[in-house]
Protein backbone atom coordinates (compact mmCIF):
# COMPACT_ATOMS: atom_id res chain seq x y z
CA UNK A 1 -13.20 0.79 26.15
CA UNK A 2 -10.43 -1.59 27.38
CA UNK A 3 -10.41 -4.73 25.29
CA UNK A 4 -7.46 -6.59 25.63
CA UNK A 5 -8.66 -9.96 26.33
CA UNK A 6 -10.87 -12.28 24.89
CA UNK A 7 -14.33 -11.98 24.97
CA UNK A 8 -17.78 -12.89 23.43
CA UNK A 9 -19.41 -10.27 21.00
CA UNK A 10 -22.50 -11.37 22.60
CA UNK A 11 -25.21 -8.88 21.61
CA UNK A 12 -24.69 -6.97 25.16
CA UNK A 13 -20.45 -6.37 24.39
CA UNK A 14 -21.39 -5.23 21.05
CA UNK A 15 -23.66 -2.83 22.82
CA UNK A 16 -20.78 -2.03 24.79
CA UNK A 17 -18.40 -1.32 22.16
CA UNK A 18 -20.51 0.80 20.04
CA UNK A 19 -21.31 2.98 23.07
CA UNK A 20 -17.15 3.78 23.17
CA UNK A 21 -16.93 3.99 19.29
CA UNK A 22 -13.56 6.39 18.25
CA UNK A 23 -13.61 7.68 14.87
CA UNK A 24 -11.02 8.60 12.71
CA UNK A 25 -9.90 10.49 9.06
CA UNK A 26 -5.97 11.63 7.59
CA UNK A 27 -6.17 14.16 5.20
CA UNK A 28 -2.97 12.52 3.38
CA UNK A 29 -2.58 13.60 -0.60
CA UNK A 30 -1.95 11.50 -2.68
CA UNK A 31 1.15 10.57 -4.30
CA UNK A 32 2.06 11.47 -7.81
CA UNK A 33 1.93 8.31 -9.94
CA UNK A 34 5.09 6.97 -11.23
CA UNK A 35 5.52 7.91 -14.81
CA UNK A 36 7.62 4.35 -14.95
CA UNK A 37 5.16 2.29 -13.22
CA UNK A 38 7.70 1.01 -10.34
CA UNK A 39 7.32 2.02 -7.11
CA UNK A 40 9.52 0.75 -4.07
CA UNK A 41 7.67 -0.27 -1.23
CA UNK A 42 8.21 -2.08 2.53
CA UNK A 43 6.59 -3.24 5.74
CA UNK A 44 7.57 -2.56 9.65
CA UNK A 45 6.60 -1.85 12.75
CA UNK A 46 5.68 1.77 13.61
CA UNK A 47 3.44 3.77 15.27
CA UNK A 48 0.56 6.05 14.33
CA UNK A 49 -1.86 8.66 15.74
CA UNK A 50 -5.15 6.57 15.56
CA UNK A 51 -6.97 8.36 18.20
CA UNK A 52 -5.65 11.52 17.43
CA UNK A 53 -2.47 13.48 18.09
CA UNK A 54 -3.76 14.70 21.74
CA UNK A 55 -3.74 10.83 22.33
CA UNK A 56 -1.30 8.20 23.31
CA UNK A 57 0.25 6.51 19.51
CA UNK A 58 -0.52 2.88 18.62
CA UNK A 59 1.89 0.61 17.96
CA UNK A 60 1.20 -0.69 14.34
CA UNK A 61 2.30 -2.93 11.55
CA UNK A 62 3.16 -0.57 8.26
CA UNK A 63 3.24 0.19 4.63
CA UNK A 64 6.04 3.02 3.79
CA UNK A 65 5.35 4.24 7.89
CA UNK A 66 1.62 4.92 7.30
CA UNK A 67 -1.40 3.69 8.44
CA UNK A 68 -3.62 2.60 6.07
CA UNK A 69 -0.18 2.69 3.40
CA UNK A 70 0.56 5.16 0.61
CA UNK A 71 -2.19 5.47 -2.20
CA UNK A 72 -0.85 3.41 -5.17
CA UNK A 73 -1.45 4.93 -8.53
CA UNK A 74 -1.21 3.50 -11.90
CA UNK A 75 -2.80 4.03 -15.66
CA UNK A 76 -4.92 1.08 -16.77
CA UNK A 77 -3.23 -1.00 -18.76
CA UNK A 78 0.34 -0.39 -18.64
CA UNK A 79 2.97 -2.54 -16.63
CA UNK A 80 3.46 -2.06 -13.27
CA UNK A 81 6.30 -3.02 -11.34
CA UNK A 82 6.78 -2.92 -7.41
CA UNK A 83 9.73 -3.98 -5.55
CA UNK A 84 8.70 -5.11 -1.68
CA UNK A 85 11.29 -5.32 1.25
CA UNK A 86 9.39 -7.22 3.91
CA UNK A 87 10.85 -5.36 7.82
CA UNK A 88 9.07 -7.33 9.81
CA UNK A 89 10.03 -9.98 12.04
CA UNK A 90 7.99 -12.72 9.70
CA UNK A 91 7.13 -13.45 6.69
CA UNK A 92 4.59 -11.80 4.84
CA UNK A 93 3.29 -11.59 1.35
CA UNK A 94 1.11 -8.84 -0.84
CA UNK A 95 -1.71 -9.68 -2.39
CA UNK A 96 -3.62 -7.22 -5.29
CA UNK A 97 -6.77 -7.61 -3.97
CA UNK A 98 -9.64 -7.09 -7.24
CA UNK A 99 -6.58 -6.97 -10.07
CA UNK A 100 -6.91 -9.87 -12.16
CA UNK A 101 -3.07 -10.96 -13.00
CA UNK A 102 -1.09 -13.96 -13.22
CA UNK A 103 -1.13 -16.81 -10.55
CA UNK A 104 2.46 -15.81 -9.86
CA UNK A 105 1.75 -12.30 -8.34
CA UNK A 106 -1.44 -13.32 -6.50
CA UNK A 107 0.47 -13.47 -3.26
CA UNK A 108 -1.01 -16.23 -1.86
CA UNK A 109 1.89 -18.41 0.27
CA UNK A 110 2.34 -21.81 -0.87
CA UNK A 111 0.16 -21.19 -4.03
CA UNK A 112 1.41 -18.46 -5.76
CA UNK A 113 4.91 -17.69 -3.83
CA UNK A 114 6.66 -18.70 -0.65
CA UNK A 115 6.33 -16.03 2.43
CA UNK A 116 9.06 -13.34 1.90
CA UNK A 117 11.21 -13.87 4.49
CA UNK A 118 12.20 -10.52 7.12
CA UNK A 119 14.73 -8.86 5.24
CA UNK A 120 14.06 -9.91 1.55
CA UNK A 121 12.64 -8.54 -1.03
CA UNK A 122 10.12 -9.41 -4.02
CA UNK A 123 9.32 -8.25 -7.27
CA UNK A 124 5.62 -7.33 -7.93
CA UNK A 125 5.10 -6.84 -11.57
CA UNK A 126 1.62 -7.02 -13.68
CA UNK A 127 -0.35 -5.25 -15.96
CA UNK A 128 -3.56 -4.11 -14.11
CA UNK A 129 -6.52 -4.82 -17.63
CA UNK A 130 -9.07 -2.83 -15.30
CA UNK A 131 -9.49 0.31 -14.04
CA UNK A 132 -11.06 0.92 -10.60
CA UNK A 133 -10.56 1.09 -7.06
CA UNK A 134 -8.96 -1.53 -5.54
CA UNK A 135 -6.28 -2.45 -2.38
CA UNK A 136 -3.69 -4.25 -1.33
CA UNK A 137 -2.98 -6.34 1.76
CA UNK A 138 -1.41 -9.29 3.33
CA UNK A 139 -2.17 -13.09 2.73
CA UNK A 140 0.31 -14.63 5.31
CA UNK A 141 -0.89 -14.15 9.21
CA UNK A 142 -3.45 -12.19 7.67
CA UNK A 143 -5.82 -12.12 10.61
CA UNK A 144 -2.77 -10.12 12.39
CA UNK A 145 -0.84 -8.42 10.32
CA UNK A 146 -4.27 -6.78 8.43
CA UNK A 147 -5.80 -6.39 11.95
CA UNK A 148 -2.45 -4.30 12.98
CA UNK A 149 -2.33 -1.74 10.12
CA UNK A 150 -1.04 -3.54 7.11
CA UNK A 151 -3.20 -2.69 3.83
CA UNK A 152 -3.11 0.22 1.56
CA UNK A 153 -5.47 1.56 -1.73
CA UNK A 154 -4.57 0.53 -5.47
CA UNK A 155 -6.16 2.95 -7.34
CA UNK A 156 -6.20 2.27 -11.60
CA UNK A 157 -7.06 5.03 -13.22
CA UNK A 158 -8.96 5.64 -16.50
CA UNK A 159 -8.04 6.65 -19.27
CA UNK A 160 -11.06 8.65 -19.66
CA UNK A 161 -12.04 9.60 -16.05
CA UNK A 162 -15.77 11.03 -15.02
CA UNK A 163 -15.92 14.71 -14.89
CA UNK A 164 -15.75 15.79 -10.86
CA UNK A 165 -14.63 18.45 -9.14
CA UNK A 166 -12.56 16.26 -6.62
CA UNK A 167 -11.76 12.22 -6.58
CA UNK A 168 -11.63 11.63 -2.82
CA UNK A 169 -10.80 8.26 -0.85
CA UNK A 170 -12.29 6.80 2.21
CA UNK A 171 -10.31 4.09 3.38
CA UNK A 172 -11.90 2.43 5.98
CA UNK A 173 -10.93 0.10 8.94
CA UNK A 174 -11.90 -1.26 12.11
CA UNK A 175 -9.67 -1.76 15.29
CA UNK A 176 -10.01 -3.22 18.83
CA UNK A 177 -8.22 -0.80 21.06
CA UNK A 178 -7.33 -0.66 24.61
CA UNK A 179 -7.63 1.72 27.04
CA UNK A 180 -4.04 3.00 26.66
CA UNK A 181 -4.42 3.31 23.13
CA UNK A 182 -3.13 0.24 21.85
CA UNK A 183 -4.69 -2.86 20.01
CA UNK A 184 -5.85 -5.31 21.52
CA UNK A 185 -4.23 -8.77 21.97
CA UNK A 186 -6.72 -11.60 21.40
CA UNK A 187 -6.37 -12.76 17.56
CA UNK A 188 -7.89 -15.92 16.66
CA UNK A 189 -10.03 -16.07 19.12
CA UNK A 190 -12.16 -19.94 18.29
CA UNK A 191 -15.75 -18.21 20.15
CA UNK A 192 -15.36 -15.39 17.42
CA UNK A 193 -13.99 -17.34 14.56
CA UNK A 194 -17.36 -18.76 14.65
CA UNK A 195 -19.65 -15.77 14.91
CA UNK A 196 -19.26 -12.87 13.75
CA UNK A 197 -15.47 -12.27 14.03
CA UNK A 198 -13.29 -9.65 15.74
CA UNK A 199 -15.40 -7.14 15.51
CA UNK A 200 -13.62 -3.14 17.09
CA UNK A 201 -14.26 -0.84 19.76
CA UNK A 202 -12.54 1.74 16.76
CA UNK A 203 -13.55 2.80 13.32
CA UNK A 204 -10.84 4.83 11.68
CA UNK A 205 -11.27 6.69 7.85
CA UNK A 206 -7.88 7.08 6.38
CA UNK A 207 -6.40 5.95 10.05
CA UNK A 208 -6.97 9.28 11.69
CA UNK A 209 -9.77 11.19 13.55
CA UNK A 210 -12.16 13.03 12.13
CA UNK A 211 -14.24 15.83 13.12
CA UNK A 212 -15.62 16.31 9.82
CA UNK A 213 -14.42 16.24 6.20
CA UNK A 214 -14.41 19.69 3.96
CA UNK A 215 -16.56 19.96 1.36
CA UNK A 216 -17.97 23.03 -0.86
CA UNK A 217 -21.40 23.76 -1.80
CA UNK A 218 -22.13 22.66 -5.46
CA UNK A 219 -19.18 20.37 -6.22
CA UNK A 220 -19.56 16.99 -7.66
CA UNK A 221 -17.32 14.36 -6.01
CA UNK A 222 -15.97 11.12 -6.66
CA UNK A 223 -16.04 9.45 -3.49
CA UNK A 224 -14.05 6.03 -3.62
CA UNK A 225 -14.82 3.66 -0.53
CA UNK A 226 -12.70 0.69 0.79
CA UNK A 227 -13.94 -0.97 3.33
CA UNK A 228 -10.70 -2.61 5.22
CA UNK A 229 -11.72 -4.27 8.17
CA UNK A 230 -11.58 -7.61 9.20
CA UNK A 231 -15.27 -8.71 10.05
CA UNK A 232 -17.28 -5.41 9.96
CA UNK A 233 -19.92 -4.40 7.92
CA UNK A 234 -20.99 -1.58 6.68
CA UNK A 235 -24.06 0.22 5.94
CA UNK A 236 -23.62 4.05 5.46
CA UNK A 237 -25.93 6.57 5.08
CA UNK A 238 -25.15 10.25 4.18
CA UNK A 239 -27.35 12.78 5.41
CA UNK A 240 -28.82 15.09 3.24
CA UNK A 241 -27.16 14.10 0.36
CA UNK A 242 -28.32 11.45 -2.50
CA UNK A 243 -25.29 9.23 -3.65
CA UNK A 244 -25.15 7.66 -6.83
CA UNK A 245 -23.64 4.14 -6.93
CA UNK A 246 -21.27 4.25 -10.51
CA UNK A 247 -18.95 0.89 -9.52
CA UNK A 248 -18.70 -1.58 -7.13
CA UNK A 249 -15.60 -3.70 -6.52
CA UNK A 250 -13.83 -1.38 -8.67
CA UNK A 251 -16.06 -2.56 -11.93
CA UNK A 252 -18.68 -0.28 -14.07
CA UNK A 253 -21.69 -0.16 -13.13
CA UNK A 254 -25.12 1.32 -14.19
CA UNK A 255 -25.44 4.68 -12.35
CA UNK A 256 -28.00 4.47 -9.04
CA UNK A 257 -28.96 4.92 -5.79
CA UNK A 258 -28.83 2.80 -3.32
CA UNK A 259 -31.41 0.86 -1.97
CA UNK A 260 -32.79 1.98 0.84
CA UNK A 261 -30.07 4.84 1.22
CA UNK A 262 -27.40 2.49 2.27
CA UNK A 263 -24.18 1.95 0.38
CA UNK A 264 -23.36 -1.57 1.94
CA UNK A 265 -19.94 -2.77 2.35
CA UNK A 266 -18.78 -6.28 3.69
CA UNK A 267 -14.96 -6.66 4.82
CA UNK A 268 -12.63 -5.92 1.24
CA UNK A 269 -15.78 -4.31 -0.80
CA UNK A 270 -15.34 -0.89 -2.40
CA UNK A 271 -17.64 1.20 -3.88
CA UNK A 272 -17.24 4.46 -5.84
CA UNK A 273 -19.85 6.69 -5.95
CA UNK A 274 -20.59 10.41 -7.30
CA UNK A 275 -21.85 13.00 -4.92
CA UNK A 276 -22.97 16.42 -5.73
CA UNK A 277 -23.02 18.84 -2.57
CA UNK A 278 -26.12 20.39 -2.48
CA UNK A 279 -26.32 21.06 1.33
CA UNK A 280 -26.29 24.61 2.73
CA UNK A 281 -22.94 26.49 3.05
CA UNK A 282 -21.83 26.47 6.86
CA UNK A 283 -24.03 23.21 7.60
CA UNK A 284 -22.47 19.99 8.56
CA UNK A 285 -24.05 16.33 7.69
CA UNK A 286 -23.82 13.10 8.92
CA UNK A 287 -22.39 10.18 7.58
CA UNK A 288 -23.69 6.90 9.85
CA UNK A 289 -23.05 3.68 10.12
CA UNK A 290 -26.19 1.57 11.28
CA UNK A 291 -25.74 -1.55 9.91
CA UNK A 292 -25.81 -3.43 13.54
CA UNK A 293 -29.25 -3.27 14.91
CA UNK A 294 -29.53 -0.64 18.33
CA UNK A 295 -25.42 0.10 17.32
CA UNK A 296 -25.74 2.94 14.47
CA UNK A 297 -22.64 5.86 14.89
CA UNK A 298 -21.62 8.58 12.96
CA UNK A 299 -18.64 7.61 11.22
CA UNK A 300 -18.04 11.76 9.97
CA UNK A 301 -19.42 14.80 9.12
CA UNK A 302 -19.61 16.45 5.97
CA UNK A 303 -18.41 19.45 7.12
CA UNK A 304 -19.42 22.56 4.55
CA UNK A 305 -17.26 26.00 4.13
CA UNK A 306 -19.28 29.12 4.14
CA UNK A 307 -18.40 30.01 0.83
CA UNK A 308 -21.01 30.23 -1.81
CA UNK A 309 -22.17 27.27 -4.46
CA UNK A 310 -19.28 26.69 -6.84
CA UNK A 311 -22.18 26.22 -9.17
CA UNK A 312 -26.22 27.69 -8.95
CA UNK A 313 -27.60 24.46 -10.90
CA UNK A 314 -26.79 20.55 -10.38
CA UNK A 315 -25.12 19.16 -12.80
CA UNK A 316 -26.50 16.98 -15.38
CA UNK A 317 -27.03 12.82 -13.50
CA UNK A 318 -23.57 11.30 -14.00
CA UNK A 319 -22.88 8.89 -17.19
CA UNK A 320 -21.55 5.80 -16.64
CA UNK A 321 -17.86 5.13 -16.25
CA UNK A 322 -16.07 3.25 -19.37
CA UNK A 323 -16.41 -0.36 -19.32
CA UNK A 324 -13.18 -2.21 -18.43
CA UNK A 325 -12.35 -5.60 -20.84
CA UNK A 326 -14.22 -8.40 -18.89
CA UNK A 327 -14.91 -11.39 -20.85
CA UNK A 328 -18.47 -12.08 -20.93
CA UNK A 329 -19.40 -15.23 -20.03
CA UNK A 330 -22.34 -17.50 -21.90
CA UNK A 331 -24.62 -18.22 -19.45
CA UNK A 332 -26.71 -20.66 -21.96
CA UNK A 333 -23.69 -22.76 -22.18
CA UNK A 334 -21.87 -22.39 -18.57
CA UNK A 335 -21.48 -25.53 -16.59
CA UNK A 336 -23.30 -25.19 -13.17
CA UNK A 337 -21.97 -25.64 -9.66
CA UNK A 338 -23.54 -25.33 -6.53
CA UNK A 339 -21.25 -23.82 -3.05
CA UNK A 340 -22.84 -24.40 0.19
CA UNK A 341 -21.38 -22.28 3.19
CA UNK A 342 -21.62 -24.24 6.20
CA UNK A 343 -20.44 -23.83 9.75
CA UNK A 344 -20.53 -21.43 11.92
CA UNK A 345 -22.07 -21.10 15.55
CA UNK A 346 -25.77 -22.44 15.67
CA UNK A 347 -29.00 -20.67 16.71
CA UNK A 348 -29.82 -22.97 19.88
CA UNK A 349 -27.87 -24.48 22.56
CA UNK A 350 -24.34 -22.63 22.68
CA UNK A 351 -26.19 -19.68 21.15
CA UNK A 352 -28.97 -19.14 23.59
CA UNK A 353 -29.42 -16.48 25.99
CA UNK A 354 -27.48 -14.24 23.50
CA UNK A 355 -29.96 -12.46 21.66
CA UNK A 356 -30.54 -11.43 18.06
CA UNK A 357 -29.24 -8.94 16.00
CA UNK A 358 -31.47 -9.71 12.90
CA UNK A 359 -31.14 -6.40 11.21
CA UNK A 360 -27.53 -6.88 11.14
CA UNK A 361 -27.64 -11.05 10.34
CA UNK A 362 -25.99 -11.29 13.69
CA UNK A 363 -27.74 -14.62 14.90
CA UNK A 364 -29.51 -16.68 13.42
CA UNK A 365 -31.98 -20.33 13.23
CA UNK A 366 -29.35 -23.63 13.34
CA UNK A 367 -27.63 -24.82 9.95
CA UNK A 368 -27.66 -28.35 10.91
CA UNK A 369 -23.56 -28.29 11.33
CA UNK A 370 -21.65 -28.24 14.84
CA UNK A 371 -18.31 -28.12 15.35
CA UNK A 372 -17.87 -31.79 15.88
CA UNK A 373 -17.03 -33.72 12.88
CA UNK A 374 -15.04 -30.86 11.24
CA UNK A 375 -11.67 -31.54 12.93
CA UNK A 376 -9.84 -27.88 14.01
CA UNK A 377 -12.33 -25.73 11.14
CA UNK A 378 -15.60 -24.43 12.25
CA UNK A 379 -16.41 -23.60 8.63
CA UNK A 380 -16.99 -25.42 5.54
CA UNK A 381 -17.50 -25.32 1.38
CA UNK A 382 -19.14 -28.33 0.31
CA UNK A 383 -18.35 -29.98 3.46
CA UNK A 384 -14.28 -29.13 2.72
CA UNK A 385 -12.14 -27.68 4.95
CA UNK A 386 -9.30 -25.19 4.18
CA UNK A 387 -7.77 -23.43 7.18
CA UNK A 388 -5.16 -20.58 7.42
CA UNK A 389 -3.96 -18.56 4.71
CA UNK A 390 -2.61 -21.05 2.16
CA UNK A 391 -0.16 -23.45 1.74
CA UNK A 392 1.21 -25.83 -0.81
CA UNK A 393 -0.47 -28.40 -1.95
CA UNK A 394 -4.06 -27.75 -0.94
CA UNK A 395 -6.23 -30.07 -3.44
CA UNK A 396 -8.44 -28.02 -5.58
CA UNK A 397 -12.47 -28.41 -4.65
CA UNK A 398 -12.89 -28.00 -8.45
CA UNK A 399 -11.00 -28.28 -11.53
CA UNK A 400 -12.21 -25.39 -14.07
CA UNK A 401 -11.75 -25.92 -17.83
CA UNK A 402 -9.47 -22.94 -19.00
CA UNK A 403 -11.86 -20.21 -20.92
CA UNK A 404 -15.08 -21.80 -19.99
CA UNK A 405 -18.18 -20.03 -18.70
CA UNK A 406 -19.06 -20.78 -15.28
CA UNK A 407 -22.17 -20.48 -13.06
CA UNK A 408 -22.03 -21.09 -9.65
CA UNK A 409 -24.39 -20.74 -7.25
CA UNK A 410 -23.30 -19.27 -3.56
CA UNK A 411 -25.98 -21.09 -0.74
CA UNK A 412 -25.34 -20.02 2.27
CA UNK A 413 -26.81 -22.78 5.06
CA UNK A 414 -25.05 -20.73 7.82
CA UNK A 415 -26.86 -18.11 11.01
CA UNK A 416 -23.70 -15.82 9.69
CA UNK A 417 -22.87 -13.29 6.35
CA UNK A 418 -19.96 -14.44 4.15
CA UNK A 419 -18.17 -11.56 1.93
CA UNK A 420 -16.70 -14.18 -0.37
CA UNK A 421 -14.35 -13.14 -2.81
CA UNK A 422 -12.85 -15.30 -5.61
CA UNK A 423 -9.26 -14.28 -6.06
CA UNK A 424 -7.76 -13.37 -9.70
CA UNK A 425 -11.23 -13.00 -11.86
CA UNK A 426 -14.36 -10.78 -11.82
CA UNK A 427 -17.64 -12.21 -11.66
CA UNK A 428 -21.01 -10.95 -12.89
CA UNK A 429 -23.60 -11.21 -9.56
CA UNK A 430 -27.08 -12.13 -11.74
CA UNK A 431 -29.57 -12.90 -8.76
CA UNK A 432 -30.05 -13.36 -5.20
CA UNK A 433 -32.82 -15.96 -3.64
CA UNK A 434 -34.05 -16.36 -7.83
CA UNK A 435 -34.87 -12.46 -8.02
CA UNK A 436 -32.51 -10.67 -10.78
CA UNK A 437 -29.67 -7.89 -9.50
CA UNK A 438 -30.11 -4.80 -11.33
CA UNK A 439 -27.91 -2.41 -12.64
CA UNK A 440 -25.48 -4.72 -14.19
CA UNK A 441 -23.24 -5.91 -10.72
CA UNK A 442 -19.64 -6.99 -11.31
CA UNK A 443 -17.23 -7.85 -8.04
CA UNK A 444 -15.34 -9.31 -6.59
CA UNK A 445 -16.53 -10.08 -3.18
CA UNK A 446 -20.02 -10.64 -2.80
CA UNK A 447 -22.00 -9.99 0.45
CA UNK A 448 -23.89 -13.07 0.87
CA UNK A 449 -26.20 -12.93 4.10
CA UNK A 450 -27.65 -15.87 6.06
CA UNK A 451 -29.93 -18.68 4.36
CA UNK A 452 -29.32 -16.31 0.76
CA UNK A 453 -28.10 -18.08 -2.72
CA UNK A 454 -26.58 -15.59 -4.83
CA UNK A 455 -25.74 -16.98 -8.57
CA UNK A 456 -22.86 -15.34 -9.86
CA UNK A 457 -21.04 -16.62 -13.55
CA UNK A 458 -17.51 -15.41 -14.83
CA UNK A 459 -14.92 -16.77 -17.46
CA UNK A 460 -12.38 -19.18 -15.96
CA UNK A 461 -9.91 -17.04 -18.46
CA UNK A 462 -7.13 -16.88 -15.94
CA UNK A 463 -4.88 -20.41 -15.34
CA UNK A 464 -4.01 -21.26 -11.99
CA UNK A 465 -5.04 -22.09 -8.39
CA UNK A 466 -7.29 -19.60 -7.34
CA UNK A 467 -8.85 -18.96 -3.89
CA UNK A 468 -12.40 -18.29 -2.93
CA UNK A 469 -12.93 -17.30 0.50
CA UNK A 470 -14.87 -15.32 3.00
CA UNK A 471 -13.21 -12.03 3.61
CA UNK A 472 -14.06 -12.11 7.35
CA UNK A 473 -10.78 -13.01 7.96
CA UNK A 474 -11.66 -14.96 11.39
CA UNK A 475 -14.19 -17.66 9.33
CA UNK A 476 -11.87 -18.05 6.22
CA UNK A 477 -9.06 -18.77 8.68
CA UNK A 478 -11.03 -21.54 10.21
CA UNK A 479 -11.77 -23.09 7.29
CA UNK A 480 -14.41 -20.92 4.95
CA UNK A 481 -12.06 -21.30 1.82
CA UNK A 482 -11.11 -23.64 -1.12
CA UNK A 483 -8.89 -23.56 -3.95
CA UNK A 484 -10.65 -23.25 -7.68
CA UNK A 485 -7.94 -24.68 -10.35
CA UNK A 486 -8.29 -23.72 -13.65
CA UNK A 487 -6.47 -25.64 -16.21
């Protein structure tokens, strides 16, 4: 599907794009872990085999020459040190998305370092407290240099990890190609920045194309998922096969199934769960995608040898993984805020004539906001606007008393969803509309849809100036983002 030029994701283009979907897997090992803890890494330009070797390569933006970047692996709890050369012809900075560390190695431009200039270097070093999955990306340009390959898996590994047979990662993104094979100009577009965002014609898993992924009959896997696109959401399904949800966001939780059958991922989410293979040896299974109403696709195939079981009787259900060291915070005593997410396109007028996607929360009723009034930013917290990707001397919305229990409430006034994620802290999620979350939810990035309030509470343990944002990259750089100091 050619796509280089702006356009409307009207319900009719989306229609369009799903129709031409191109999937994609690597099969790329891992790396061994560092014994030291330092790893040298860089960004440049490159290319990569998105569509497949029989197809034309892509040129890309890259970690270490790969697309998504080399799996970074560390032990929980011991220092880490990475030195970054930035190739590029800008600036750019990393930031370690889901680790809480200090403010200084958050890398956030203006806030918590300058850009790193093309041809310099920068010294990464913290001590990751939690274990999980988590990933790494940009947080200067980041619209195009995340939408043009840049991002990569952090994965922290227990010291006590669950017993599987394999611990497998899907790292997932979502591209807008071209005919030729190449991604599509069009960044920033202001129509899309205040719907959905930029939205693909291309889902990739692991950046290459997949006709199905291996799997044995009887094995229990640990199946991490990172979900890095820049507006797309996720809803998978896996065929024949009953996943059990055992973190989210890279924190403990308690073990169960989804609801519905759907892991759901928003743009930066992750979720590990366990899956044992109980499908028939030779038989392949579908993994879908159908979070977009009338746009469902089958992202892979679990594709099963014709050996026989590696074991005749499932395994016992799996145990929770160990709890990582997150304060706890006092929800009798936190101090109460409340966020309202406002902006966006409305319902009516502009709206009209382009349908509904209300399975998906593509459109919506009016939030009472337009466009006029709110200067360059279509989007709003609390009626403040922050646009870009940070800069120096952005006044905080709040000032947060250093070790204090917080509880804020997320209301989202908007026709739109809003994966907002606070940066340097995990937050418990208690409730959604007033109606408890079960299972004991930490994150951090929570996938609040249109007209929901979600209450979340955490510890403001961690000094500094800390973004919250919407990890549709399109709405927080038109203004869906504030800056949290605590002090």
């Amino acid at each position: 599907m050619a796509s280089n030029r702006n356009f409307l994701w009207s319900r009719r283009a989306l229609l369009g794009a799903g129709a031409g979907l191109v999937l994609g897997t690597a099969l790329s090992p891992w790396p061994t872990r560092a014994a030291d803890g330092a790893r040298r890494l860089s960004a440049a330009s490159g290319q990569a085999f998105l569509l497949g070797k029989d197809r034309p390569a892509t040129q890309v933006w890259a970690y270490d020459d790969q697309v998504p970047g080399p799996v970074l692996r560390f032990p929980q709890g011991k220092p880490v040190r990475i030195t970054f050369e930035n190739r590029l012809e800008e600036g750019t900075t990393i930031h370690w998305h889901g680790i809480r560390l200090p403010i200084g190695m958050d890398g956030v431009p203006g806030i918590s370092q300058p850009p790193i200039k093309p041809g310099e270097t920068f010294v990464y070093e913290f001590t990751p407290p939690d274990a999980g999955t988590f990933w790494y990306h940009p947080h200067v340009d980041s619209l195009r240099q995340i939408g043009r390959g840049l991002s990569g898996a952090l994965i922290i590994e227990e010291q006590e990890p669950p017993v599987v047979d394999r611990d497998l990662l899907w790292m997932l993104a979502d591209w807008r190609m071209t005919d030729d094979g190449q991604i599509a100009a069009g960044f920033g577009n202001p129509m899309e920045a205040m719907m959905s965002g930029r939205i693909g014609n291309t889902v990739t898993l692991n950046g290459r194309v997949s006709a199905g992924e291996p799997v044995r009959a009887g094995e229990r896997i640990r199946l991490r998922l990172v979900n890095g696109a820049l507006a797309r959401i996720m809803a998978l399904r896996f065929e024949g096969h009953r996943p059990m949800i055992v973190a989210i966001d890279g924190q403990p939780c308690d073990p169960h199934e989804p609801k519905d059958g759907r892991l759901l991922l928003g743009p930066a989410m992750r979720m590990d769960v366990i899956i044992d293979m109980q499908g028939e040896p030779g038989r392949r299974y579908r993994v879908t995608d159908d979070f977009y109403d009338e746009l469902a696709y089958a992202l892979t195939e679990l594709a099963y040898d014709t050996e026989q079981p590696m074991r005749t009787h499932p395994l016992d259900a799996p145990h929770p993984l160990p709890p990582n060291p997150l304060p706890e915070p006092d929800l009798a005593a936190a101090e109460r805020h409340e966020l309202v997410l406002q902006g966006g396109m409305m319902g009516g007028g502009a709206m009209a004539g382009l349908g509904g996607m209300a399975g998906g929360g593509m459109m919506g009723g009016g939030n009472g906001m337009s466009m006029a009034g709110m200067g360059s930013a279509g989007w709003a917290i609390n009626g403040s606007a922050m646009t870009g990707d940070g800069q120096a001397g952005m006044p905080p919305l709040l000032t947060l008393k250093l070790g204090r229990s917080y509880l804020f409430t997320l209301r989202n006034q908007t026709a739109w969803w809003h994966p907002m994620h606070l940066h340097g802290h995990s937050f418990r999620v208690l409730s959604r509309n007033g109606t408890p979350v079960p299972h004991r939810e930490w994150g951090d990035t929570v996938l609040v849809s249109p007209r929901e309030a979600v209450e979340i509470a955490f510890v403001a343990d961690n000094p500094g100036d800390w973004m919250l944002h919407c990890h549709v990259i399109d709405h927080q750089m038109a203004g869906l983002m504030t800056i949290l100091r605590i002090a």
